[in-house]
Protein backbone atom coordinates (compact mmCIF):
# COMPACT_ATOMS: atom_id res chain seq x y z
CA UNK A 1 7.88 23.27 82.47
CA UNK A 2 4.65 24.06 81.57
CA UNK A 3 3.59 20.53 81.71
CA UNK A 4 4.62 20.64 85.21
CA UNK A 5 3.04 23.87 85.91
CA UNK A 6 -0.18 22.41 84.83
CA UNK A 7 0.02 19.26 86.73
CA UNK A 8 0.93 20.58 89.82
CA UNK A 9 -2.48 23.40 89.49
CA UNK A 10 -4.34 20.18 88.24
CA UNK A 11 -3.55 18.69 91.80
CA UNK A 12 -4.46 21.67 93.39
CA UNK A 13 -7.51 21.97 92.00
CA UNK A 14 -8.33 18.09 92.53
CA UNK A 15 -6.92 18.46 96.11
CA UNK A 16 -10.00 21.11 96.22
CA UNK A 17 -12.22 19.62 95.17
CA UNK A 18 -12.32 16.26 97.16
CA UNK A 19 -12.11 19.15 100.47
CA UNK A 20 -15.08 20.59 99.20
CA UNK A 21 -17.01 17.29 99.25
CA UNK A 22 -15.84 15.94 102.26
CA UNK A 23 -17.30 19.43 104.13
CA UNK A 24 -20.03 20.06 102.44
CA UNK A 25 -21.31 15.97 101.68
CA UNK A 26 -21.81 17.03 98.58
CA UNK A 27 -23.22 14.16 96.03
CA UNK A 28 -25.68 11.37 96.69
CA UNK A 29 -22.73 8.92 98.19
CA UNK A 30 -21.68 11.23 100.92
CA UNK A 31 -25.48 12.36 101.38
CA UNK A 32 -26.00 12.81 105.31
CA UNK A 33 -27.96 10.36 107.00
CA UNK A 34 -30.98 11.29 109.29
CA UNK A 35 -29.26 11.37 112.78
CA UNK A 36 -25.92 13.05 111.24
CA UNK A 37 -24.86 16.50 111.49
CA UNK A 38 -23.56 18.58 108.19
CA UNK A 39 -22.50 21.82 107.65
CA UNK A 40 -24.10 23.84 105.06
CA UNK A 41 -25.31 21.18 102.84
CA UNK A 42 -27.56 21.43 99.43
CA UNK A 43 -27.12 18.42 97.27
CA UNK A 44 -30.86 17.78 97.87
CA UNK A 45 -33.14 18.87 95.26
CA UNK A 46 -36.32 18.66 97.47
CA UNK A 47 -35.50 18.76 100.64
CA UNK A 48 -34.57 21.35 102.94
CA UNK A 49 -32.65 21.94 106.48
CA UNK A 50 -34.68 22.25 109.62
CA UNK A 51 -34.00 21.64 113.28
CA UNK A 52 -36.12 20.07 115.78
CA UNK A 53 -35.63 20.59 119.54
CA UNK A 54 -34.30 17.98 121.60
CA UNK A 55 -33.43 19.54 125.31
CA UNK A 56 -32.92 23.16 126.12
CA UNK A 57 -30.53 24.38 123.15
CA UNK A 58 -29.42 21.08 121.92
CA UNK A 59 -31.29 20.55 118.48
CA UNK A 60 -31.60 17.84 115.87
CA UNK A 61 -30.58 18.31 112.36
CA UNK A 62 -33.80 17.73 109.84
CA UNK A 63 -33.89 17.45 106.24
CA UNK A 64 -37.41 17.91 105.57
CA UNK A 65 -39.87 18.72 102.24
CA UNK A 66 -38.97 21.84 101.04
CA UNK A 67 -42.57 23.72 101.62
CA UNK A 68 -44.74 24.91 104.34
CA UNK A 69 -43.27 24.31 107.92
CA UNK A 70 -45.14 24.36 111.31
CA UNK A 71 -43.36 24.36 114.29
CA UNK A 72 -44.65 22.75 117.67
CA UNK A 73 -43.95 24.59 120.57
CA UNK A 74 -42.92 21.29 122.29
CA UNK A 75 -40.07 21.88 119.64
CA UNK A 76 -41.18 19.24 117.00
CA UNK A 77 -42.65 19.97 113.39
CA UNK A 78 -44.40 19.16 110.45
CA UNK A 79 -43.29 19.93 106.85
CA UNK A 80 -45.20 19.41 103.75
CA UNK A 81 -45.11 20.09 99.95
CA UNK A 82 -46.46 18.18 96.74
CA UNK A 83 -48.72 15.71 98.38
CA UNK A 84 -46.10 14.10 101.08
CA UNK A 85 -46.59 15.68 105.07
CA UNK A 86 -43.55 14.50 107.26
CA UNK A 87 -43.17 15.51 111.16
CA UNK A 88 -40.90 14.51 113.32
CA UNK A 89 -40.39 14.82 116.97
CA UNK A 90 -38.61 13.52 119.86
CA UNK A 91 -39.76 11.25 122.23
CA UNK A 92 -38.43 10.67 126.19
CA UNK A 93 -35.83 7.83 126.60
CA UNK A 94 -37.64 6.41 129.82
CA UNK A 95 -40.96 6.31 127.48
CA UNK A 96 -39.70 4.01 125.03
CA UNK A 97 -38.22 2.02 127.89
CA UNK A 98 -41.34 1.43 129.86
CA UNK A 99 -43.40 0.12 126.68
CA UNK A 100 -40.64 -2.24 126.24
CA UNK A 101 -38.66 -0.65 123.41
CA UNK A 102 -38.71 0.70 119.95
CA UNK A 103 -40.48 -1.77 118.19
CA UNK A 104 -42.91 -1.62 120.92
CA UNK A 105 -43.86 1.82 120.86
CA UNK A 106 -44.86 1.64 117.67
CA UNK A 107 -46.86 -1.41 118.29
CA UNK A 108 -49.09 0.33 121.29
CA UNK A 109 -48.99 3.86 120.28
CA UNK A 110 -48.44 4.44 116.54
CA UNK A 111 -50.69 5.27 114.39
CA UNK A 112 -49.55 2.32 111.18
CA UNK A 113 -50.99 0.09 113.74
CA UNK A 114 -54.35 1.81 114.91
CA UNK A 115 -57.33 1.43 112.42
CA UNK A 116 -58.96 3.93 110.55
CA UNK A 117 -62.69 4.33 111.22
CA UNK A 118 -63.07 5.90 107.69
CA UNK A 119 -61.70 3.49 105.79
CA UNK A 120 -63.28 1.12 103.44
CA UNK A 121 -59.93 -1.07 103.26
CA UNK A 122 -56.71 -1.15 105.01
CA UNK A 123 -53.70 -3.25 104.90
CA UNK A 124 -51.00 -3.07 107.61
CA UNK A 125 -47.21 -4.11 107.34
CA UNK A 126 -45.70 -5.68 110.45
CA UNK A 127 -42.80 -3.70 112.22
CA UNK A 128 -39.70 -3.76 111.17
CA UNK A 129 -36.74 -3.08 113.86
CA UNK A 130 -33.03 -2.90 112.20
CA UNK A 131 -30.28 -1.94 114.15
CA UNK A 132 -31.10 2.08 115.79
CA UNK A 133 -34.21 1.60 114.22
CA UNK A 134 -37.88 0.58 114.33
CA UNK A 135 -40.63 1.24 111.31
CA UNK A 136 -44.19 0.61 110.02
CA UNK A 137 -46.60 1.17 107.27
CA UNK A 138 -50.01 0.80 106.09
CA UNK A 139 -52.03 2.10 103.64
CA UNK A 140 -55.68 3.41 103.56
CA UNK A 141 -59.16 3.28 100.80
CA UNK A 142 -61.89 5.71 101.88
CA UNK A 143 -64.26 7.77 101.10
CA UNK A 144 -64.70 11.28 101.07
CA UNK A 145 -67.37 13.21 99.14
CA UNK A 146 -68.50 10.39 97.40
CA UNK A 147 -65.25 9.48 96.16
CA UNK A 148 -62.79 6.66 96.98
CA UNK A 149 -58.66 7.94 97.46
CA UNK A 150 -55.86 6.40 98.45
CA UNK A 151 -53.11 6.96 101.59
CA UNK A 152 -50.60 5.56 102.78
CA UNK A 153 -48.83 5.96 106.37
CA UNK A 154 -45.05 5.07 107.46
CA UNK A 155 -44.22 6.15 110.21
CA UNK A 156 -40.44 5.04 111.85
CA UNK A 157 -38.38 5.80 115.37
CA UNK A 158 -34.75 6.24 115.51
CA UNK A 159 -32.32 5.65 118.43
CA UNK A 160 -29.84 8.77 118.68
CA UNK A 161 -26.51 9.64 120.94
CA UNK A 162 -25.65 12.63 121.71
CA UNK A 163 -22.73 13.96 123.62
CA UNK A 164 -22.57 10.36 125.40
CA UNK A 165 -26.63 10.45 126.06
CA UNK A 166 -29.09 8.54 124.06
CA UNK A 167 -32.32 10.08 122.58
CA UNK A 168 -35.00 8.99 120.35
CA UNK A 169 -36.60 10.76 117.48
CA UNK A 170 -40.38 9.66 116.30
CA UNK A 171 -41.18 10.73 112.63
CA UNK A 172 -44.16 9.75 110.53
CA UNK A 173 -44.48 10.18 106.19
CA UNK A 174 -48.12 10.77 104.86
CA UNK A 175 -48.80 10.25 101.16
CA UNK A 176 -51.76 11.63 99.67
CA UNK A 177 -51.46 9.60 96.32
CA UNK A 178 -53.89 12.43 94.94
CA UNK A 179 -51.81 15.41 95.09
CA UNK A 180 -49.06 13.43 94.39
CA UNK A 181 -46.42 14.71 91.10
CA UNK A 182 -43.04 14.03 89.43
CA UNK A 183 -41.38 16.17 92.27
CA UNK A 184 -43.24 13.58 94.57
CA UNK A 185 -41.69 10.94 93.62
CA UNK A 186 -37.76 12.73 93.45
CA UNK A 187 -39.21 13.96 97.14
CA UNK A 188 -40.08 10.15 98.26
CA UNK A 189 -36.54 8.60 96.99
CA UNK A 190 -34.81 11.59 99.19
CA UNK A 191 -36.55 11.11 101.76
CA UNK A 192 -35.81 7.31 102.08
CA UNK A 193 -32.15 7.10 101.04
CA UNK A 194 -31.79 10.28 104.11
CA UNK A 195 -34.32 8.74 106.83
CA UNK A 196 -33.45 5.22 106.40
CA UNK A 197 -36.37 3.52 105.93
CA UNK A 198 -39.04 1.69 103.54
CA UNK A 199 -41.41 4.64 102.47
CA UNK A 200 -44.86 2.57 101.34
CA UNK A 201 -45.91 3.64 97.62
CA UNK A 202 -47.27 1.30 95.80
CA UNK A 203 -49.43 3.85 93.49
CA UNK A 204 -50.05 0.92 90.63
CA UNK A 205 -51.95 -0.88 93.66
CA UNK A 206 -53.56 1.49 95.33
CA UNK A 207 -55.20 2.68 91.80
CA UNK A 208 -56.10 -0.59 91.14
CA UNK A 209 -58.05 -0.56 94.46
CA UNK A 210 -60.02 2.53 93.74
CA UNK A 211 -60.66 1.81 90.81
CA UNK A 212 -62.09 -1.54 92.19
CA UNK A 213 -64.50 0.27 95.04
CA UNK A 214 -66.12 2.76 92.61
CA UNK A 215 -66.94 -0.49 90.53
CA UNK A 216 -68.01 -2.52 93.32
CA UNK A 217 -68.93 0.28 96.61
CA UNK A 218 -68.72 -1.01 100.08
CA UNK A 219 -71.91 -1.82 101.49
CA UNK A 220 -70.81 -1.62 104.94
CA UNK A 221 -68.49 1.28 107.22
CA UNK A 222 -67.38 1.06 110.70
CA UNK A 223 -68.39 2.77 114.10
CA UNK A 224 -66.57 2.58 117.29
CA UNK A 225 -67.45 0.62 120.36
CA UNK A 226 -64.73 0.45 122.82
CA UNK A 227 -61.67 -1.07 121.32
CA UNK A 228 -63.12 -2.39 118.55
CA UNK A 229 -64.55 -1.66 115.13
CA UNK A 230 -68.07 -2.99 114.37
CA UNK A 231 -69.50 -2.93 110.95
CA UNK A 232 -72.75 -1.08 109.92
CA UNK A 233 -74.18 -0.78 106.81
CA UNK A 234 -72.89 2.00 104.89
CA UNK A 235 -76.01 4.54 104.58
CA UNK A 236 -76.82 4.34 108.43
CA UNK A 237 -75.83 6.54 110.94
CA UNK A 238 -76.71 6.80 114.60
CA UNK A 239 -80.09 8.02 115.47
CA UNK A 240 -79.28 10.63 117.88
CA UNK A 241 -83.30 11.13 119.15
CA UNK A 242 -82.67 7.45 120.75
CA UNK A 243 -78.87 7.24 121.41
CA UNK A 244 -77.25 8.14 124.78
CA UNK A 245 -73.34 8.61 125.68
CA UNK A 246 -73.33 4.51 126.08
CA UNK A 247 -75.72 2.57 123.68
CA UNK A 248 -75.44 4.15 120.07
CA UNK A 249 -78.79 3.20 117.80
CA UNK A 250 -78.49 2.83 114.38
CA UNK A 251 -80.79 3.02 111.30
CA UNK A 252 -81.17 4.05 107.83
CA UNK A 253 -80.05 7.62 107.16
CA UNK A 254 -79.82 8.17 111.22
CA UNK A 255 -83.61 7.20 111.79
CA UNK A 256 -83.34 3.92 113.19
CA UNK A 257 -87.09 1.74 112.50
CA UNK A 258 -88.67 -1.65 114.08
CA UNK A 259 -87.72 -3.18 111.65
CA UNK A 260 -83.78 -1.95 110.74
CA UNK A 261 -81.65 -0.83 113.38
CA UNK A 262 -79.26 -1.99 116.01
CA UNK A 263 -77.76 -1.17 118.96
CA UNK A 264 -73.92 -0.87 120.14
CA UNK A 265 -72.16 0.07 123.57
CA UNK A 266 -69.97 -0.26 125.67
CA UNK A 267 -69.35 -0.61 129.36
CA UNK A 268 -67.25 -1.27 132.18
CA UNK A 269 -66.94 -4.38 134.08
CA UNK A 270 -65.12 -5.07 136.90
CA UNK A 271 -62.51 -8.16 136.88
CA UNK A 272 -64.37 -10.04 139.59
CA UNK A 273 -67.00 -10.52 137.12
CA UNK A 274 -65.68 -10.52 133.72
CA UNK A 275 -63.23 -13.01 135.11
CA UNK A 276 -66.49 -15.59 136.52
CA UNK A 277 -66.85 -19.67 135.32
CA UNK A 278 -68.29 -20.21 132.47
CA UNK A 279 -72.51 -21.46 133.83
CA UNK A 280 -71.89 -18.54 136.61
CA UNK A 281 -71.33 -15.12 134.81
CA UNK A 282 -74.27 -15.98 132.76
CA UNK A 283 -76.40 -16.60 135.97
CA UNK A 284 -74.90 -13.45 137.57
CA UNK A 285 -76.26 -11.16 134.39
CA UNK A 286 -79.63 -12.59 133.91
CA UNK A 287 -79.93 -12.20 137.74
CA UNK A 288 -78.40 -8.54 137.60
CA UNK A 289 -80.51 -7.65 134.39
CA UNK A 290 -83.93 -9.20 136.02
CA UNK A 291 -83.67 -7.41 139.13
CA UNK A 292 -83.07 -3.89 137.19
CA UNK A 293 -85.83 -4.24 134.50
CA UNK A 294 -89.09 -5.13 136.49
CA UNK A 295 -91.12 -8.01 133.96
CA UNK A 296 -87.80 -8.69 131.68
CA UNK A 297 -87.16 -11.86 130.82
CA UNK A 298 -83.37 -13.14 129.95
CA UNK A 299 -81.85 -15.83 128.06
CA UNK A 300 -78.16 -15.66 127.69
CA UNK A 301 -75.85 -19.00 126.25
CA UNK A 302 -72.00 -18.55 125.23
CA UNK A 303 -71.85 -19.18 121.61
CA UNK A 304 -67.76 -18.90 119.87
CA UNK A 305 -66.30 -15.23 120.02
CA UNK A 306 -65.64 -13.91 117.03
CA UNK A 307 -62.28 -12.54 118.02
CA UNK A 308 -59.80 -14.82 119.63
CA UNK A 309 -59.70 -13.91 123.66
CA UNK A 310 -62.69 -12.40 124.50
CA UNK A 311 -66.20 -14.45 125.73
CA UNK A 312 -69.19 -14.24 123.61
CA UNK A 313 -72.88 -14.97 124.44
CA UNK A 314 -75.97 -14.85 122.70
CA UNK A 315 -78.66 -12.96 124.01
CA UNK A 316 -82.07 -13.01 124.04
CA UNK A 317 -84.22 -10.22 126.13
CA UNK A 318 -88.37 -10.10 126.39
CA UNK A 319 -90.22 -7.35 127.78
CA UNK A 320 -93.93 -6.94 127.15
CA UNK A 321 -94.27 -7.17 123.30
CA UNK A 322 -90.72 -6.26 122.70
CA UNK A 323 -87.76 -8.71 122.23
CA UNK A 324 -84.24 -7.74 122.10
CA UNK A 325 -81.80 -10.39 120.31
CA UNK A 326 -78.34 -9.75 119.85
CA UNK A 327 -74.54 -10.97 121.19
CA UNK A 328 -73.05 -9.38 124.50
CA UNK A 329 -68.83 -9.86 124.29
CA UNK A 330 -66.64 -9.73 127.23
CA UNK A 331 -63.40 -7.84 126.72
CA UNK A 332 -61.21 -8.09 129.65
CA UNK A 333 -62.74 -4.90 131.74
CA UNK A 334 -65.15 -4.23 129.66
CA UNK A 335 -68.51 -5.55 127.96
CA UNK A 336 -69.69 -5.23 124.61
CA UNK A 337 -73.21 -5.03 123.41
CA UNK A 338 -74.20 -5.43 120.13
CA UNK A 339 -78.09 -6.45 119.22
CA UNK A 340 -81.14 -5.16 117.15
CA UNK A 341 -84.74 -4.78 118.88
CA UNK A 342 -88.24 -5.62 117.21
CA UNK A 343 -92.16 -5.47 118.18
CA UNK A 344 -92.95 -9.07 118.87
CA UNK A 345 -89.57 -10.37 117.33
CA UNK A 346 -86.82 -8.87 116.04
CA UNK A 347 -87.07 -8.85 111.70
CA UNK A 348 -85.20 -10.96 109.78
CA UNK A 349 -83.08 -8.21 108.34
CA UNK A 350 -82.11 -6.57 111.57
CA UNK A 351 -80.84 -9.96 112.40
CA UNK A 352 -79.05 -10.61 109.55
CA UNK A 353 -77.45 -7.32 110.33
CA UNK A 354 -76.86 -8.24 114.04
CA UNK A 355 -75.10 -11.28 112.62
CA UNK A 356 -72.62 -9.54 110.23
CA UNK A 357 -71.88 -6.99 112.43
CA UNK A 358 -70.68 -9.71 115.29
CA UNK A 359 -68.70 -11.67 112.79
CA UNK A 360 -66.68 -9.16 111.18
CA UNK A 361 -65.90 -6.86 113.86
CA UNK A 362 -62.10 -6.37 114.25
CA UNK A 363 -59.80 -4.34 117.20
CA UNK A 364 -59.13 -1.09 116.82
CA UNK A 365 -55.13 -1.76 117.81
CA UNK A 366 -53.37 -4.33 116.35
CA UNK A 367 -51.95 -5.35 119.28
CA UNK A 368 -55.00 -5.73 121.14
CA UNK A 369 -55.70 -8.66 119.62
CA UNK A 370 -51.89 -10.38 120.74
CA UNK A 371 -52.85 -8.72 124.58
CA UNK A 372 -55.74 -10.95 124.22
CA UNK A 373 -54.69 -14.19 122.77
C-alpha cells in the first residue's frame, strides 16, 4: 500500500512538474525564441523581459541585457550591461517592401554595411537571409585617445505575424571587446540561442589586430567626400582658414603648406553631363572651367578609375605661377575632386599623396559599389 501511495504522489509530482515547464519554458530546450510570447519566464541568467511597441497597444516581447534600459518614444529601445548594447525596433512592412526585402534593407540602410570613418581597419561579413530572417556583421580597429580597440557590429531583421498581419522587427548587438567580462560572454551565448542569429566575437582576432596596429600605426585615416572614403595621412586635418562647405584642404596638423596639402570635394552634376562621350565631357569641362577662371589653363585626359563604375580623369590646371594637378572622378550625379596645388609645380610629396589617396579610396556603402558596376 504504501508502495502504491508513493507511486501514485511520485506521478503527481512528475505530472507537475512537466506543467510547470511547459508554462513557464523553463530550461534551455524550451527557451523562447525572439518572436515568441511566454508567460512569466526566468530561466535566463542575463537577460531580462522588455516590450517594444509595435502599433497602438500591441507590443513585442524582448529579452534584452539585464542593465540600463532607454526607451524611444517611437516605442523602440536600447538595453545595455557588461560591454554588449542591443536595441531593437520595428520597422514598417511597406518599407522593407519598397527596398526590395529583408536582405535588402540591410544592404542600403544598415549600418554592418556602411563604413566607419574612424576606423583604421574593418572587415565586413556578407548578409545572411534564412528563412524569417536577414543578418550582418562586421567588426571595427580604431583609434581613440591614442589607443587602438576593438568592435564589432551585428545587426539582424526578423519577419513577424501577428494576429494574421505581418511585421518586422530591426535589432542591432554592439560589442565593446574592452568592457567586455565572464558575464559577457554567458550574455552573448543568450543572446544568440534567443535572437537567432550569428553574434560576431572573435576576441582572439581582434586582439591579435590591436596588438598588430600599436606595433605597426596606420599612417593614413579617412575623410569623407560624397559617397566615398578618401585616404589622408594620419596627422592631417582640414585647414579650416582655406576650406569652404565644398572643397576641404588638407595639411599637416590642419595647416595645409605649398608644399603638403590637398584638396577634396564634392559636387553635383547633372545627368546630361556626367552621362557625355568619352572626347566630349572632357571638352565640355575645360571649356566650362576656362570661361569661369579668366587666364586658366586646362588639361584633362581619362586615365582607369580606381573604383569599378565611375569615370576618372587626370587633371592638370595652370594659373599664373600656380599649377593644380590632381584626378577629377565622375560618380553618377556627382563629381569628385581630389588634387594637391604647388607654386610653379606641385611637390613631389603632395603628389605622391594625391596618388595614394586616388588609389585607395573605397565607397562609403557597400552596395554602392554593386549600384555602380
Amino acid at each position: 500500500m504504501k508502495k502504491k501511495a508513493f507511486s501514485k504522489i511520485f506521478a503527481s509530482a512528475l505530472i507537475a512538474v512537466v506543467i510547470a515547464a511547459v508554462l513557464a519554458g523553463c530550461g534551455k530546450d524550451n527557451a523562447p525564441k525572439f518572436g515568441e510570447r511566454v508567460k512569466d519566464y526566468d530561466g535566463f541568467k542575463t537577460l531580462k523581459e522588455e516590450h517594444v511597441v509595435v502599433k497602438d497597444k500591441l507590443t513585442l516581447q524582448v529579452f534584452v541585457p539585464n542593465g540600463s534600459v532607454s526607451k524611444s518614444k517611437f516605442g523602440g529601445l536600447t538595453a545595455s550591461n557588461n560591454g554588449i548594447t542591443l536595441s531593437v525596433r520595428m520597422v514598417e512592412p511597406n518599407t522593407i517592401k519598397s527596398v526590395g526585402g529583408m536582405k535588402k534593407y540591410i544592404e542600403k540602410t544598415g549600418l554592418t554595411t556602411l563604413s566607419n570613418i574612424f576606423a583604421v581597419e574593418e572587415k565586413f561579413n556578407d548578409v545572411v537571409k534564412k528563412d524569417d530572417m536577414a543578418y550582418a556583421s562586421k567588426y571595427t580597429i580604431s583609434k581613440s585617445i591614442g589607443k587602438y580597440s576593438a568592435a564589432s557590429k551585428t545587426e539582424f531583421i526578423k519577419k513577424l505575424e501577428f494576429e494574421g498581419k505581418t511585421y518586422y522587427a530591426y535589432g542591432s548587438i554592439d560589442v565593446n571587446e574592452p568592457a567586455l567580462n565572464d558575464d559577457s560572454e554567458k550574455m552573448l551565448e543568450e543572446m544568440k540561442d534567443y535572437y537567432g542569429v550569428d553574434i560576431y566575437h572573435d576576441k582572439d582576432k581582434l586582439k591579435e589586430r590591436i596588438e598588430y596596429f600599436t606595433k605597426n600605426p596606420a599612417k593614413y585615416k579617412r575623410v569623407i567626400a560624397g559617397r566615398y572614403l578618401i585616404p589622408i595621412p594620419e596627422s592631417w586635418d582640414s585647414d579650416k582658414s582655406v576650406s569652404n562647405t565644398q572643397i576641404k584642404v588638407y595639411g599637416p596638423n590642419g595647416k595645409a603648406t605649398e608644399k603638403e596639402n590637398i584638396f577634396i570635394g564634392s559636387q553635383y552634376m547633372s545627368s546630361s553631363v556626367a552621362n557625355l562621350a568619352e572626347g566630349s565631357l572632357e571638352t565640355y569641362m575645360k571649356n566650362y572651367m576656362e570661361k569661369i577662371f579668366k587666364d586658366l589653363k586646362l588639361s584633362i585626359k581619362p586615365t582607369k578609375a580606381s573604383l569599378e563604375g565611375t569615370k576618372a580623369f587626370t587633371v592638370v590646371m595652370k594659373k599664373g605661377n600656380g599649377e593644380f594637378k590632381g584626378y577629377l572622378i565622375i560618380d553618377r550625379n556627382q563629381m569628385i575632386f581630389v588634387y594637391a596645388a604647388g607654386k610653379g609645380k606641385v611637390g613631389s610629396k603632395a603628389n605622391d599623396i594625391v596618388e595614394n589617396s586616388f588609389k585607395n579610396m573605397t565607397y562609403l556603402r557597400k552596395t554602392d559599389a554593386e549600384i555602380n558596376s
